[in-house]
C-alpha atoms as a PDB file:
ATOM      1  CA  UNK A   1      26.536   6.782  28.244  1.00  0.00           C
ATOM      2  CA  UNK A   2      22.821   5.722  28.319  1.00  0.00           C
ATOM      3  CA  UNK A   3      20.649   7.243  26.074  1.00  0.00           C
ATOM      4  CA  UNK A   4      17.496   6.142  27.818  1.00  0.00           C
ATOM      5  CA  UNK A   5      15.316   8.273  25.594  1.00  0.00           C
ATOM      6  CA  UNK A   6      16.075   6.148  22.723  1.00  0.00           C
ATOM      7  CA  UNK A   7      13.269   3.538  24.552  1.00  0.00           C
ATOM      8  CA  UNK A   8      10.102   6.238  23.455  1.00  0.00           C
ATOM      9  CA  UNK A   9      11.396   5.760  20.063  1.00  0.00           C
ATOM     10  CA  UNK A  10      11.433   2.209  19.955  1.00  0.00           C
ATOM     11  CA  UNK A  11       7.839   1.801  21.737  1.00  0.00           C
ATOM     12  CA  UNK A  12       6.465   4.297  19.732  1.00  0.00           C
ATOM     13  CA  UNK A  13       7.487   2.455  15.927  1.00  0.00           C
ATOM     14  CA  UNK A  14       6.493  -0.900  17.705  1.00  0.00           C
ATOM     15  CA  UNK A  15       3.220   0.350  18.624  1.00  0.00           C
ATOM     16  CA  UNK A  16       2.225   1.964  15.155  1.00  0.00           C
ATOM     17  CA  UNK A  17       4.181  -0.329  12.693  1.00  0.00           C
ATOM     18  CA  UNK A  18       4.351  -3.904  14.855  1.00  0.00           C
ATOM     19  CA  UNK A  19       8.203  -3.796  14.522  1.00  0.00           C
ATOM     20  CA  UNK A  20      10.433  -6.388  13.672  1.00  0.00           C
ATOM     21  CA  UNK A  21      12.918  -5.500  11.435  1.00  0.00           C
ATOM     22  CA  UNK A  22      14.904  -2.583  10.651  1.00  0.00           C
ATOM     23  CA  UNK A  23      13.763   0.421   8.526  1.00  0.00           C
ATOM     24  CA  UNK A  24      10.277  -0.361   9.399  1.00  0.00           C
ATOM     25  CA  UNK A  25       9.394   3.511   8.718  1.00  0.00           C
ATOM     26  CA  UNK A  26       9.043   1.532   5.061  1.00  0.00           C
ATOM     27  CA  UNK A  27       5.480   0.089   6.160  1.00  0.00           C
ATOM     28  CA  UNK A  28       3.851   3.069   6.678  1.00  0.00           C
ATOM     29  CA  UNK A  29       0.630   4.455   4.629  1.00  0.00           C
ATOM     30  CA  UNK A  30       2.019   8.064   3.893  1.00  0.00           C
ATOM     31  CA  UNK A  31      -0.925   8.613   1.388  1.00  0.00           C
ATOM     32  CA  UNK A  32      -4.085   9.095   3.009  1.00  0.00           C
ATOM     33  CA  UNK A  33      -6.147   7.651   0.352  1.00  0.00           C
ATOM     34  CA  UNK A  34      -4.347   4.450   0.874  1.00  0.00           C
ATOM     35  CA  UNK A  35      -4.874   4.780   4.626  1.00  0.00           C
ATOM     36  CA  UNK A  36      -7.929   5.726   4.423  1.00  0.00           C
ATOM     37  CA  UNK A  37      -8.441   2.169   2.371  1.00  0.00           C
ATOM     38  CA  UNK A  38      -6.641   0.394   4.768  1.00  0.00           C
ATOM     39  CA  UNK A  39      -3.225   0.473   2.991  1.00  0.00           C
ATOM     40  CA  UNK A  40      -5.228  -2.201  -0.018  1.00  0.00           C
ATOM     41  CA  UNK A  41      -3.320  -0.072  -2.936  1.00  0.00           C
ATOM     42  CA  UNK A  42      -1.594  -3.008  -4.273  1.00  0.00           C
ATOM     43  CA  UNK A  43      -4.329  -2.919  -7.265  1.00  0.00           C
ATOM     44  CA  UNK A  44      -4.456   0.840  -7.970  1.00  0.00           C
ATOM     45  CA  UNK A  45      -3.340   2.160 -11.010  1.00  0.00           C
ATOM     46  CA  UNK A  46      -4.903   5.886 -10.589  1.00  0.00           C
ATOM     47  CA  UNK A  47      -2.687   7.238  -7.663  1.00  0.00           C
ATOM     48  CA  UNK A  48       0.749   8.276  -7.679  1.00  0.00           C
ATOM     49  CA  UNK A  49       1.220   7.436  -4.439  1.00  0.00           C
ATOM     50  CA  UNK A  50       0.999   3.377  -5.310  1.00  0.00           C
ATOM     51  CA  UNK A  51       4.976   4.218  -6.189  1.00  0.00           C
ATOM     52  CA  UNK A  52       5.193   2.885  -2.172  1.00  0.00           C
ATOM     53  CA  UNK A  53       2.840  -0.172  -2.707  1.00  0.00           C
ATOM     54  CA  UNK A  54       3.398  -1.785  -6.222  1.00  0.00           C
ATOM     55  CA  UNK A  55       5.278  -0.069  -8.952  1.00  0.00           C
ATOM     56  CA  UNK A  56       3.088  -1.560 -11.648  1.00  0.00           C
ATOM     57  CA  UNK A  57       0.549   0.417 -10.800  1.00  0.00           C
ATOM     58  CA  UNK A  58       2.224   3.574 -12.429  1.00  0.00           C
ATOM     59  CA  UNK A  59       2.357   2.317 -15.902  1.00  0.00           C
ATOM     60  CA  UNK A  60      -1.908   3.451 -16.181  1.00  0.00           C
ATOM     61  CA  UNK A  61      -1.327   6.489 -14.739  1.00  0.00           C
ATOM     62  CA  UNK A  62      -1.569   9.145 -17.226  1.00  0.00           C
ATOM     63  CA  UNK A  63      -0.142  12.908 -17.876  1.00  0.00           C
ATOM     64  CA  UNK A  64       2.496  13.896 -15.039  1.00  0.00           C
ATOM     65  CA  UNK A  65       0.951  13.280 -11.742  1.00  0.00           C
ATOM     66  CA  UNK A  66       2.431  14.732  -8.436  1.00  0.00           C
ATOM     67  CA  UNK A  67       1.184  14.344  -4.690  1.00  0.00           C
ATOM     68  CA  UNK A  68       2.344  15.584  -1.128  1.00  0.00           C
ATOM     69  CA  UNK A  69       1.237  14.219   1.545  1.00  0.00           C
ATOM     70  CA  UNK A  70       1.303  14.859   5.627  1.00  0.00           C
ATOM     71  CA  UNK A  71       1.172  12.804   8.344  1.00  0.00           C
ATOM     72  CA  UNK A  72       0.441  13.901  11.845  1.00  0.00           C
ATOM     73  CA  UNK A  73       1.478  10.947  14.414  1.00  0.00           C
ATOM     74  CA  UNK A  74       1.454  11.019  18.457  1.00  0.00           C
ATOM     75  CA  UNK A  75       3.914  13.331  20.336  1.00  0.00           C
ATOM     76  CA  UNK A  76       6.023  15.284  18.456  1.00  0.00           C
ATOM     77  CA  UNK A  77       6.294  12.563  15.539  1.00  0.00           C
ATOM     78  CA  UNK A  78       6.066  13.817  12.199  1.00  0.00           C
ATOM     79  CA  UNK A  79       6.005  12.617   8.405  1.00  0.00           C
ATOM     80  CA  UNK A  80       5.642  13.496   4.706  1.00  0.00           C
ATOM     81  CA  UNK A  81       5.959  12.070   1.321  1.00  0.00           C
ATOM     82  CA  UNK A  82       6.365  13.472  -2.037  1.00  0.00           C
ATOM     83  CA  UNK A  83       5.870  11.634  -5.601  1.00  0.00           C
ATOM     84  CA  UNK A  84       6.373  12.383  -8.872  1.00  0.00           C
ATOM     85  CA  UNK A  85       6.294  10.424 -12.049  1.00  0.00           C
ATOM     86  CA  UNK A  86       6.510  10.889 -15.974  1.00  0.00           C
ATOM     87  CA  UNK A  87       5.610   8.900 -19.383  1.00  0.00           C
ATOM     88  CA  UNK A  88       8.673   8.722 -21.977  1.00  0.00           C
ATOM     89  CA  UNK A  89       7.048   7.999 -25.454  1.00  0.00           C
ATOM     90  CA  UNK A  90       8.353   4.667 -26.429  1.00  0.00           C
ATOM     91  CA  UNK A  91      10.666   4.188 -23.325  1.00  0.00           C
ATOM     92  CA  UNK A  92       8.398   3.629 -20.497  1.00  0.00           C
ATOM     93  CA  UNK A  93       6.847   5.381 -16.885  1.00  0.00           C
ATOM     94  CA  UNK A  94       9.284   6.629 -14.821  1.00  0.00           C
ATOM     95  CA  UNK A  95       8.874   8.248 -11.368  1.00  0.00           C
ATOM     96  CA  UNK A  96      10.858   8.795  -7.921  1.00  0.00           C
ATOM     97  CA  UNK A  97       9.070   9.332  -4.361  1.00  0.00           C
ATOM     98  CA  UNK A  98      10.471  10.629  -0.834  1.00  0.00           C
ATOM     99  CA  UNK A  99       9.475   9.514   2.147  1.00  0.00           C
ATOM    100  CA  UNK A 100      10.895  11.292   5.605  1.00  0.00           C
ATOM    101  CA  UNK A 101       9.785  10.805   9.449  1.00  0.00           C
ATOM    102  CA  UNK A 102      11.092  12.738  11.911  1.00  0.00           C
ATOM    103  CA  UNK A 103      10.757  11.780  15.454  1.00  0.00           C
ATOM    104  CA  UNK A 104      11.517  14.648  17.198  1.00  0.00           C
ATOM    105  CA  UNK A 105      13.574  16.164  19.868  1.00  0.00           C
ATOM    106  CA  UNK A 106      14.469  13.752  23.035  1.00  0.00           C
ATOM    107  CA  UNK A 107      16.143  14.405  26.064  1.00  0.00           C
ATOM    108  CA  UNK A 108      19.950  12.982  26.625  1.00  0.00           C
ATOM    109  CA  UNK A 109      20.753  11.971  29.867  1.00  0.00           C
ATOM    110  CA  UNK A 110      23.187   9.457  31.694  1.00  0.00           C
ATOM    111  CA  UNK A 111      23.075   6.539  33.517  1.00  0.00           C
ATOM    112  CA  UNK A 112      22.552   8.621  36.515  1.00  0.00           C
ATOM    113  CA  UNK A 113      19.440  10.080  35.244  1.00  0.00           C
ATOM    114  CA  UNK A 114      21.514  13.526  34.718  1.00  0.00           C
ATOM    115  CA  UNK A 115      20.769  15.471  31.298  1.00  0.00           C
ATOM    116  CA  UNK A 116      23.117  15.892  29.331  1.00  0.00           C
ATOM    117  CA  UNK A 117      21.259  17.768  26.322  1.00  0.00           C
ATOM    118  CA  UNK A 118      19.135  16.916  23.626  1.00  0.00           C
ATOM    119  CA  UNK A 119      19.367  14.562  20.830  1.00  0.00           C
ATOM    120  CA  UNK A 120      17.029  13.597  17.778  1.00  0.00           C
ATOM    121  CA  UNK A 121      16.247  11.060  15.222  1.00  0.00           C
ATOM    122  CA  UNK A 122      14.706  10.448  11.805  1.00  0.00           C
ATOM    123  CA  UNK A 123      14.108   7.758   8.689  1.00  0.00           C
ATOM    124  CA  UNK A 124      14.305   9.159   4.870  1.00  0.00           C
ATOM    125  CA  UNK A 125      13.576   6.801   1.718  1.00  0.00           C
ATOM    126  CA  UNK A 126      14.325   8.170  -1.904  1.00  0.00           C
ATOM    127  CA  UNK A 127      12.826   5.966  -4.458  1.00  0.00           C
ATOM    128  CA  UNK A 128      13.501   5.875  -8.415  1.00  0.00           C
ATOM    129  CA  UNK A 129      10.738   4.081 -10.089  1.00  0.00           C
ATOM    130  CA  UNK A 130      10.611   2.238 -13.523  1.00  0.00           C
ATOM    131  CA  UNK A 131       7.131   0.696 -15.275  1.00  0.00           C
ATOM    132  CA  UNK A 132       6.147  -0.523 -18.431  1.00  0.00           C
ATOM    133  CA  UNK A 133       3.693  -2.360 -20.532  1.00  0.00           C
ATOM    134  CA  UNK A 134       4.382  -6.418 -20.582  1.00  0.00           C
ATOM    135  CA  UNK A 135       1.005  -7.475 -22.617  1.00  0.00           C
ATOM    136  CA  UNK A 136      -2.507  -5.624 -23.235  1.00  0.00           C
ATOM    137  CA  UNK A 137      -3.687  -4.151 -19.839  1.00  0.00           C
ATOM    138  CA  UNK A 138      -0.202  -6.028 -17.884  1.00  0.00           C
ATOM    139  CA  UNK A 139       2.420  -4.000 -16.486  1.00  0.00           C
ATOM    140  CA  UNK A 140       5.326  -4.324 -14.597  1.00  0.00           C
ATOM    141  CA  UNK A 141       7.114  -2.092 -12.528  1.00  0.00           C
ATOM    142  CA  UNK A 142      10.811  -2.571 -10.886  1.00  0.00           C
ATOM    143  CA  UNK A 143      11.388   0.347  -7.625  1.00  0.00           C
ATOM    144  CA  UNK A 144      15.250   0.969  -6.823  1.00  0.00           C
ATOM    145  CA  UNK A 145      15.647   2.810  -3.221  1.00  0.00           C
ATOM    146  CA  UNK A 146      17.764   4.363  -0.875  1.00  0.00           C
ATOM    147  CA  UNK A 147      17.861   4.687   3.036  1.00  0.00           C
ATOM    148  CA  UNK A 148      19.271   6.522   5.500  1.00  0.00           C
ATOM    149  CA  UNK A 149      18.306   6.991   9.321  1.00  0.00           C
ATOM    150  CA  UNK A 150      19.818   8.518  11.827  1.00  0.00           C
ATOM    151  CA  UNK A 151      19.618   8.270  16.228  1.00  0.00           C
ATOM    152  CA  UNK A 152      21.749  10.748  18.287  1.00  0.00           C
ATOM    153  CA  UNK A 153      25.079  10.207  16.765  1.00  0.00           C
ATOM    154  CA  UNK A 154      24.102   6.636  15.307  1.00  0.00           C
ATOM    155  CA  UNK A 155      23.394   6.300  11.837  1.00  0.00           C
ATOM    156  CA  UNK A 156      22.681   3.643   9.040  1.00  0.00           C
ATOM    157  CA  UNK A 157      22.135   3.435   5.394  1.00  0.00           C
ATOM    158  CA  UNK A 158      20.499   0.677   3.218  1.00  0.00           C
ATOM    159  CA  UNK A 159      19.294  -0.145  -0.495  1.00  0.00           C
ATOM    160  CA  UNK A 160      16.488  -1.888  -1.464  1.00  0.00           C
ATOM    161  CA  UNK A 161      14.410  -2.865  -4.010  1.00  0.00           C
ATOM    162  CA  UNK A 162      10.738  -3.771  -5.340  1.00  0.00           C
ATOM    163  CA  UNK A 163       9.001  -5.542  -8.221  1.00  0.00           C
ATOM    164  CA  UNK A 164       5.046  -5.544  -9.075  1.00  0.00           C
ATOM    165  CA  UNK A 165       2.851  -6.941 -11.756  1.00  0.00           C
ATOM    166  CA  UNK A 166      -0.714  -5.716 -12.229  1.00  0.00           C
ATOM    167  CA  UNK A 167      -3.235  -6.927 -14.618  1.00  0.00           C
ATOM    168  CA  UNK A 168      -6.373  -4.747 -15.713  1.00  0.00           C
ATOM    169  CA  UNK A 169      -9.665  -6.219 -17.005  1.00  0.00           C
ATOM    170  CA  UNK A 170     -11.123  -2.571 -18.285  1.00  0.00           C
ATOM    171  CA  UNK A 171     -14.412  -4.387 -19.790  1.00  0.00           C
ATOM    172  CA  UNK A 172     -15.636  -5.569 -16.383  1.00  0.00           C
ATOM    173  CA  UNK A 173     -13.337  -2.813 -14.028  1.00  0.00           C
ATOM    174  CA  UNK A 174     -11.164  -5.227 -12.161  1.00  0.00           C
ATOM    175  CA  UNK A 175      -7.205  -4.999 -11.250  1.00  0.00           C
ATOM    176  CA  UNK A 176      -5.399  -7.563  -9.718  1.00  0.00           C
ATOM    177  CA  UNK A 177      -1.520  -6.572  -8.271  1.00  0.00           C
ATOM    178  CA  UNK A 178       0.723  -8.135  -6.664  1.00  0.00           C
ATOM    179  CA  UNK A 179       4.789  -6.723  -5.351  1.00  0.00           C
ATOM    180  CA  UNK A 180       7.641  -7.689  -3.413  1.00  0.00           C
ATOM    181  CA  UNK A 181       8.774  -4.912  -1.347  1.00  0.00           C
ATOM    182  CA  UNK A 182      12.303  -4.059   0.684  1.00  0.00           C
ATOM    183  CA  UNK A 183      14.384  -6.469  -0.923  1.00  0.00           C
ATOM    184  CA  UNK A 184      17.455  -5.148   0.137  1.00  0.00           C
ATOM    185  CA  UNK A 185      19.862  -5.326   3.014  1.00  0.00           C
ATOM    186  CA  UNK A 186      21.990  -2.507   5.224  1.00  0.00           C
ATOM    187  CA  UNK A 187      24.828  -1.172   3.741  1.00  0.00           C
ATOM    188  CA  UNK A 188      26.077   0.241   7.370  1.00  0.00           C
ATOM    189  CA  UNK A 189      24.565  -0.629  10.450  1.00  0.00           C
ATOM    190  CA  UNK A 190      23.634   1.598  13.355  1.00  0.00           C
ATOM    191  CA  UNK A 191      26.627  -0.357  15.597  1.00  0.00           C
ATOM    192  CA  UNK A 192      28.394  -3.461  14.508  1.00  0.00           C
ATOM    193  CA  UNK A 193      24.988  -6.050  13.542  1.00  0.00           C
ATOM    194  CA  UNK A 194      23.913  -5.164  10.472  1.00  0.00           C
ATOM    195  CA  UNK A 195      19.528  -5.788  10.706  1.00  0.00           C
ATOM    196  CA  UNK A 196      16.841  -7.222   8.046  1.00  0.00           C
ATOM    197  CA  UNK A 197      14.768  -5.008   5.985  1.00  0.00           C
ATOM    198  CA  UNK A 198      10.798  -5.200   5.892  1.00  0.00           C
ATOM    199  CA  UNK A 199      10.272  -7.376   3.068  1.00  0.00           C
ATOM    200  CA  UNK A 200       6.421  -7.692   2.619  1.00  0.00           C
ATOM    201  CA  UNK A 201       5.003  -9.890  -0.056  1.00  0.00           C
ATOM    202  CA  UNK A 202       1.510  -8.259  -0.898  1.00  0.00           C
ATOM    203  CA  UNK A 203      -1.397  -9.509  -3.507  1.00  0.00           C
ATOM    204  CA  UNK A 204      -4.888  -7.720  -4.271  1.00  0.00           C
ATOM    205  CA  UNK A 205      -7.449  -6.716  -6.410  1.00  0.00           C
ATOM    206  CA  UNK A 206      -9.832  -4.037  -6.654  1.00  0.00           C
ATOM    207  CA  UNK A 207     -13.781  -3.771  -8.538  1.00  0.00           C
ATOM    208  CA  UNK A 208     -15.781  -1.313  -9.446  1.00  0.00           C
ATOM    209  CA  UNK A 209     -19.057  -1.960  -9.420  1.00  0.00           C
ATOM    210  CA  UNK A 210     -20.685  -0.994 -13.002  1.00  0.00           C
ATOM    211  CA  UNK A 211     -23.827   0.855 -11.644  1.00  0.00           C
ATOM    212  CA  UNK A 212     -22.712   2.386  -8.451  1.00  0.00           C
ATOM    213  CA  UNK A 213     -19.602   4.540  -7.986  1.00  0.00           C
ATOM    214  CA  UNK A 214     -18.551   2.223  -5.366  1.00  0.00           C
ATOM    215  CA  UNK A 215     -14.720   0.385  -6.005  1.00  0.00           C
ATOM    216  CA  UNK A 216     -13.929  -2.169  -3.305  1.00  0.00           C
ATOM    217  CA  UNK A 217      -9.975  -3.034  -2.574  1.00  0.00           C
ATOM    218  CA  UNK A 218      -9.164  -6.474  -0.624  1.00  0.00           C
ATOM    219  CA  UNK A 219      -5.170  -7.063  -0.293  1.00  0.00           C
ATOM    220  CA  UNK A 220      -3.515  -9.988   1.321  1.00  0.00           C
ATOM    221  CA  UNK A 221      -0.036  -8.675   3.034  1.00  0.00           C
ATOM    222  CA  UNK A 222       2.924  -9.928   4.807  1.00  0.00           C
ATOM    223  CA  UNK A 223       2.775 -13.352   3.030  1.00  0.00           C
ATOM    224  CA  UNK A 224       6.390 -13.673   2.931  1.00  0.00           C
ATOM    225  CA  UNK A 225       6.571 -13.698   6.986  1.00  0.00           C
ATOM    226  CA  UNK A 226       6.862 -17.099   8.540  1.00  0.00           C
ATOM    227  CA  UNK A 227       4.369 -18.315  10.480  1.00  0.00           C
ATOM    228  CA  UNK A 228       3.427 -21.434  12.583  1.00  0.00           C
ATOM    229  CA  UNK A 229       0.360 -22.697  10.611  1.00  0.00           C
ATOM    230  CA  UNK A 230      -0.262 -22.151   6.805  1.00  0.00           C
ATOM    231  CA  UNK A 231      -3.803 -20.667   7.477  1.00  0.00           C
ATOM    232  CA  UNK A 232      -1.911 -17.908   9.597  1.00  0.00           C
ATOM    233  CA  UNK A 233      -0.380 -16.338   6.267  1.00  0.00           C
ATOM    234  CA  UNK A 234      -3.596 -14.982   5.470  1.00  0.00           C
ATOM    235  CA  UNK A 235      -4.301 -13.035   8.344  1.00  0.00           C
ATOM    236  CA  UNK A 236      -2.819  -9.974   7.345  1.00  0.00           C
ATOM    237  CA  UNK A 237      -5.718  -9.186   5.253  1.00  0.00           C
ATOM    238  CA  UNK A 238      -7.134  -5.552   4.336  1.00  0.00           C
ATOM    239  CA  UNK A 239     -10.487  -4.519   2.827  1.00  0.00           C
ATOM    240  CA  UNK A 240     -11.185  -0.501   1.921  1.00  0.00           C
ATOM    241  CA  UNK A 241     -14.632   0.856  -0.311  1.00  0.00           C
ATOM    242  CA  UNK A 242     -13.930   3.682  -1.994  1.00  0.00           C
ATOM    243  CA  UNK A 243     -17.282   5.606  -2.963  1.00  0.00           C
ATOM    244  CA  UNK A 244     -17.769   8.471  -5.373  1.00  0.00           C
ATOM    245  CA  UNK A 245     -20.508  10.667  -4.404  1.00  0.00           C
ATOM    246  CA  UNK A 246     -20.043  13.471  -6.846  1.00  0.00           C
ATOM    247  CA  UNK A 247     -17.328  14.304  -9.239  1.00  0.00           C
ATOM    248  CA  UNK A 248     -15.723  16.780  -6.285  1.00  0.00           C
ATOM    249  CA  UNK A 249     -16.512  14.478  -3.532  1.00  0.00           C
ATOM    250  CA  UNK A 250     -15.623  10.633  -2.169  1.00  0.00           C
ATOM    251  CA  UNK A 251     -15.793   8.734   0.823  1.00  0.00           C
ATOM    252  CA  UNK A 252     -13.351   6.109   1.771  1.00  0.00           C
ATOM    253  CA  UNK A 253     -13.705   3.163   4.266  1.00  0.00           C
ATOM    254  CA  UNK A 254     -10.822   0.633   5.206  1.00  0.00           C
ATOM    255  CA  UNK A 255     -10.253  -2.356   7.999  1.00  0.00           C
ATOM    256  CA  UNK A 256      -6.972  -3.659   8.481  1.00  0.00           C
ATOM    257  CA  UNK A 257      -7.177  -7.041  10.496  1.00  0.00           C
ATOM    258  CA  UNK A 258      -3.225  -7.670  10.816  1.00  0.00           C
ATOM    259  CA  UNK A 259      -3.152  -4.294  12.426  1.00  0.00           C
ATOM    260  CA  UNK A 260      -6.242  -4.363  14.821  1.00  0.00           C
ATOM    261  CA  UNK A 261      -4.293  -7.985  16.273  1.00  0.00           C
ATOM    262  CA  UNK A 262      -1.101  -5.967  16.893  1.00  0.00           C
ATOM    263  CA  UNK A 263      -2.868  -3.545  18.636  1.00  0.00           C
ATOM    264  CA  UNK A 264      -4.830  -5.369  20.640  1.00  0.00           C
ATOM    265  CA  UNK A 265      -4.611  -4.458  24.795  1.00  0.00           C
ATOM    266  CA  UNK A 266      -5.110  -7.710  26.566  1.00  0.00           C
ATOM    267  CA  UNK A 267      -8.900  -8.512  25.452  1.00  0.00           C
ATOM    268  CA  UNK A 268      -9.313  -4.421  23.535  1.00  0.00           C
ATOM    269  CA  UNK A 269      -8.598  -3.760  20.707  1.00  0.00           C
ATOM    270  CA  UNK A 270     -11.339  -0.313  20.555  1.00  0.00           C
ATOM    271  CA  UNK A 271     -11.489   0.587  16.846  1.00  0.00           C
ATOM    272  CA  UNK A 272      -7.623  -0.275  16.112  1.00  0.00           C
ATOM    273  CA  UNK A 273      -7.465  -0.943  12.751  1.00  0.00           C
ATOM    274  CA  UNK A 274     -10.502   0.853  11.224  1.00  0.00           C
ATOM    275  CA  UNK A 275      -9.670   4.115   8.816  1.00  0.00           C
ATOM    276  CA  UNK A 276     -12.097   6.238   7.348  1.00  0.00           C
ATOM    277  CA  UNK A 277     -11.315   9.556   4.913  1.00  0.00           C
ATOM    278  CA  UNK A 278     -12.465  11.761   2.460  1.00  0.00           C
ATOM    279  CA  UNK A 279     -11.717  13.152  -0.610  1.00  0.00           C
ATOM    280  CA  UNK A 280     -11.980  16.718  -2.789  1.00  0.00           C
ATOM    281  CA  UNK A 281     -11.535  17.656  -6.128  1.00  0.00           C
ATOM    282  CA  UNK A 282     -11.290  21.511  -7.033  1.00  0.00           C
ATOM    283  CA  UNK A 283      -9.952  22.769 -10.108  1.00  0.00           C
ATOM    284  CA  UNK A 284      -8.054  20.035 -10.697  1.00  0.00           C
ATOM    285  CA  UNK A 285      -6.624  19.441  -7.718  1.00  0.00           C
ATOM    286  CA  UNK A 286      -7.567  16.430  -4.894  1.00  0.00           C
ATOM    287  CA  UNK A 287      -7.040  16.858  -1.423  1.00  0.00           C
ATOM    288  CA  UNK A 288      -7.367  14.096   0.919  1.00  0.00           C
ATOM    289  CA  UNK A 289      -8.182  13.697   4.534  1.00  0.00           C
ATOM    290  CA  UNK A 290      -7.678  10.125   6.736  1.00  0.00           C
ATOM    291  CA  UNK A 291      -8.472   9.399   9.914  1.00  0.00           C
ATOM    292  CA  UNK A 292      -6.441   5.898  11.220  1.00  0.00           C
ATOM    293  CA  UNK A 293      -7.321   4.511  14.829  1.00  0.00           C
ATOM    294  CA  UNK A 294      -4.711   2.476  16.681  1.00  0.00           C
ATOM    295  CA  UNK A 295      -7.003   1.760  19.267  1.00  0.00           C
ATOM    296  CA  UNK A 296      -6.117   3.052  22.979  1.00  0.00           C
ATOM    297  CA  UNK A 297      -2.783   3.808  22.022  1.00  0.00           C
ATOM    298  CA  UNK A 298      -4.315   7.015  19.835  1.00  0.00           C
ATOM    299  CA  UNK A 299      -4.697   7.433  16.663  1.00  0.00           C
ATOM    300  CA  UNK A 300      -3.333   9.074  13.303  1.00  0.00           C
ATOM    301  CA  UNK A 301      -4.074  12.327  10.846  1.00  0.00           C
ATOM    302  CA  UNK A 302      -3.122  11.898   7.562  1.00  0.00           C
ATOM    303  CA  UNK A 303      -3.764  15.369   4.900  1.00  0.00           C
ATOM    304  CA  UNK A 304      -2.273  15.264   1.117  1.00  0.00           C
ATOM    305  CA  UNK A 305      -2.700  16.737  -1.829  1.00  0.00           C
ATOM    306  CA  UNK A 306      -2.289  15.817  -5.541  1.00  0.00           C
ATOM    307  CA  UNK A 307      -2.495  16.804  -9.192  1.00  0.00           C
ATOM    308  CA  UNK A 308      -1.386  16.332 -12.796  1.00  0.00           C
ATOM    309  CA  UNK A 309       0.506  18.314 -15.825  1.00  0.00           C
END
């Protein structure tokens, strides 16, 4: 029996995520500080949420920070994440993160176009995080995960892994990261062939500038794909300014360049691949707001909220 619904699913991840491997829910910018920065969060080290881009990053953070984040995609296609992470004096940073999509409710049908009833499909990642202090100002950080999604009756699990480093220069406020994420394979398949993981090699820094409250983020990504021509690696660049306009309020600016070429319509592209956001502190708490275009196909609304203990 043809589940011809299934197709939406598959054009809907291609569109957003530029498909081409399995699990590729694993790409996503859940946070909307990082999307609102263009998904450049391989250098932070001030954000929970950089559990999903370089585990490094946690061993700066400080007291027990937790975030939640929402993502509101086209149709009925939903997501969240949730973070959490802890200092052990003498032992080291530890943290775990969930991230779920849900794709909503499609219609079953035959071959003969008859319904049959309804069916539905979704992606969950649970992540157990370890990071820890190599030199002065260089840590490392080592991300063990699990995977499970699920079409109709179809399912598939997988484990993965990642590894960061991160260096700060506190004197002159620069970080440089750089991870290996989705190392890993499927432990069962969806049918009999068993599918690639994302695996994304990503390097960055970020600067703040020492007079204005302005921190810029550049990140190289996908560098572990293969391409046709050397030069070619470094197209899947990102660039995001993050500025702080009060202590409640900042304003965040990213452009993603590998994503405004996948989403490119013949000669349009529109304003794929440019984010924009904001962010607001109250009593201790942040919430963030990003706004993602993909160009004509739509566009994204990302909300999230985070604090510390």
């Amino acid at each position: 029996m043809k589940r011809v619904s299934l197709l939406l699913i598959f054009i809907f991840v291609a569109g957003t995520v530029s498909a081409q491997s399995v699990y590729e829910f694993l790409r996503m910018d859940y946070s909307p500080r990082a999307a609102a920065l263009a998904g450049s969060f391989v250098a932070n080290y001030d954000d929970p949420d950089v559990i999903f881009y370089n585990p490094a990053g946690l061993g700066a953070l400080e007291k027990q920070p937790v975030s939640f984040s929402f993502v509101k995609h086209l149709l009925d296609v939903n997501s969240a994440s949730l973070t959490y992470s802890r200092e052990f004096e003498g032992i080291g940073r530890f943290a775990a993160g969930v991230q779920y999509i849900s794709y909503g409710s499609f219609t079953e049908a035959d071959e003969f176009g008859n319904q049959t009833g309804e069916f539905g499909a979704g992606d969950f990642s649970f992540t157990l995080s370890y990071a820890n202090i190599l030199a002065e100002n260089f840590f490392y950080g080592v991300n063990v995960k699990f995977i499970y999604s699920s079409i109709a009756d179809y399912s598939s699990t997988g484990a993965a892994f990642d590894v960061g480093l991160q260096y700060l220069i506190p004197s002159s406020r620069w970080s440089f990261g750089f991870s290996i994420v989705n190392v890993g394979g499927q432990l069962s398949s969806y049918v009999d062939t068993k599918e690639d993981l994302p695996l994304d090699m990503r390097l960055g820094f970020s600067k703040t500038l020492a007079h204005l409250p302005l921190t810029f983020y550049f990140q190289f990504s996908r560098l572990s794909d293969d391409y046709d021509n050397f030069g070619d690696r470094f197209s899947n660049f990102m660039l995001g300014a993050e500025i702080k306009v009060s202590k409640v309020f900042a304003l965040r600016f990213g452009f993603d360049n590998g994503k405004r070429k996948d989403m490119k319509v013949g000669t349009t592209a529109g304003f794929a691949g440019f984010n924009l956001g904001l962010g607001v502190n109250v009593s201790g708490y942040r919430v963030d707001y990003a706004f993602s275009s993909l160009g004509t196909i739509g566009s994204l609304h990302r909300f999230g909220v985070s604090t510390a203990f």
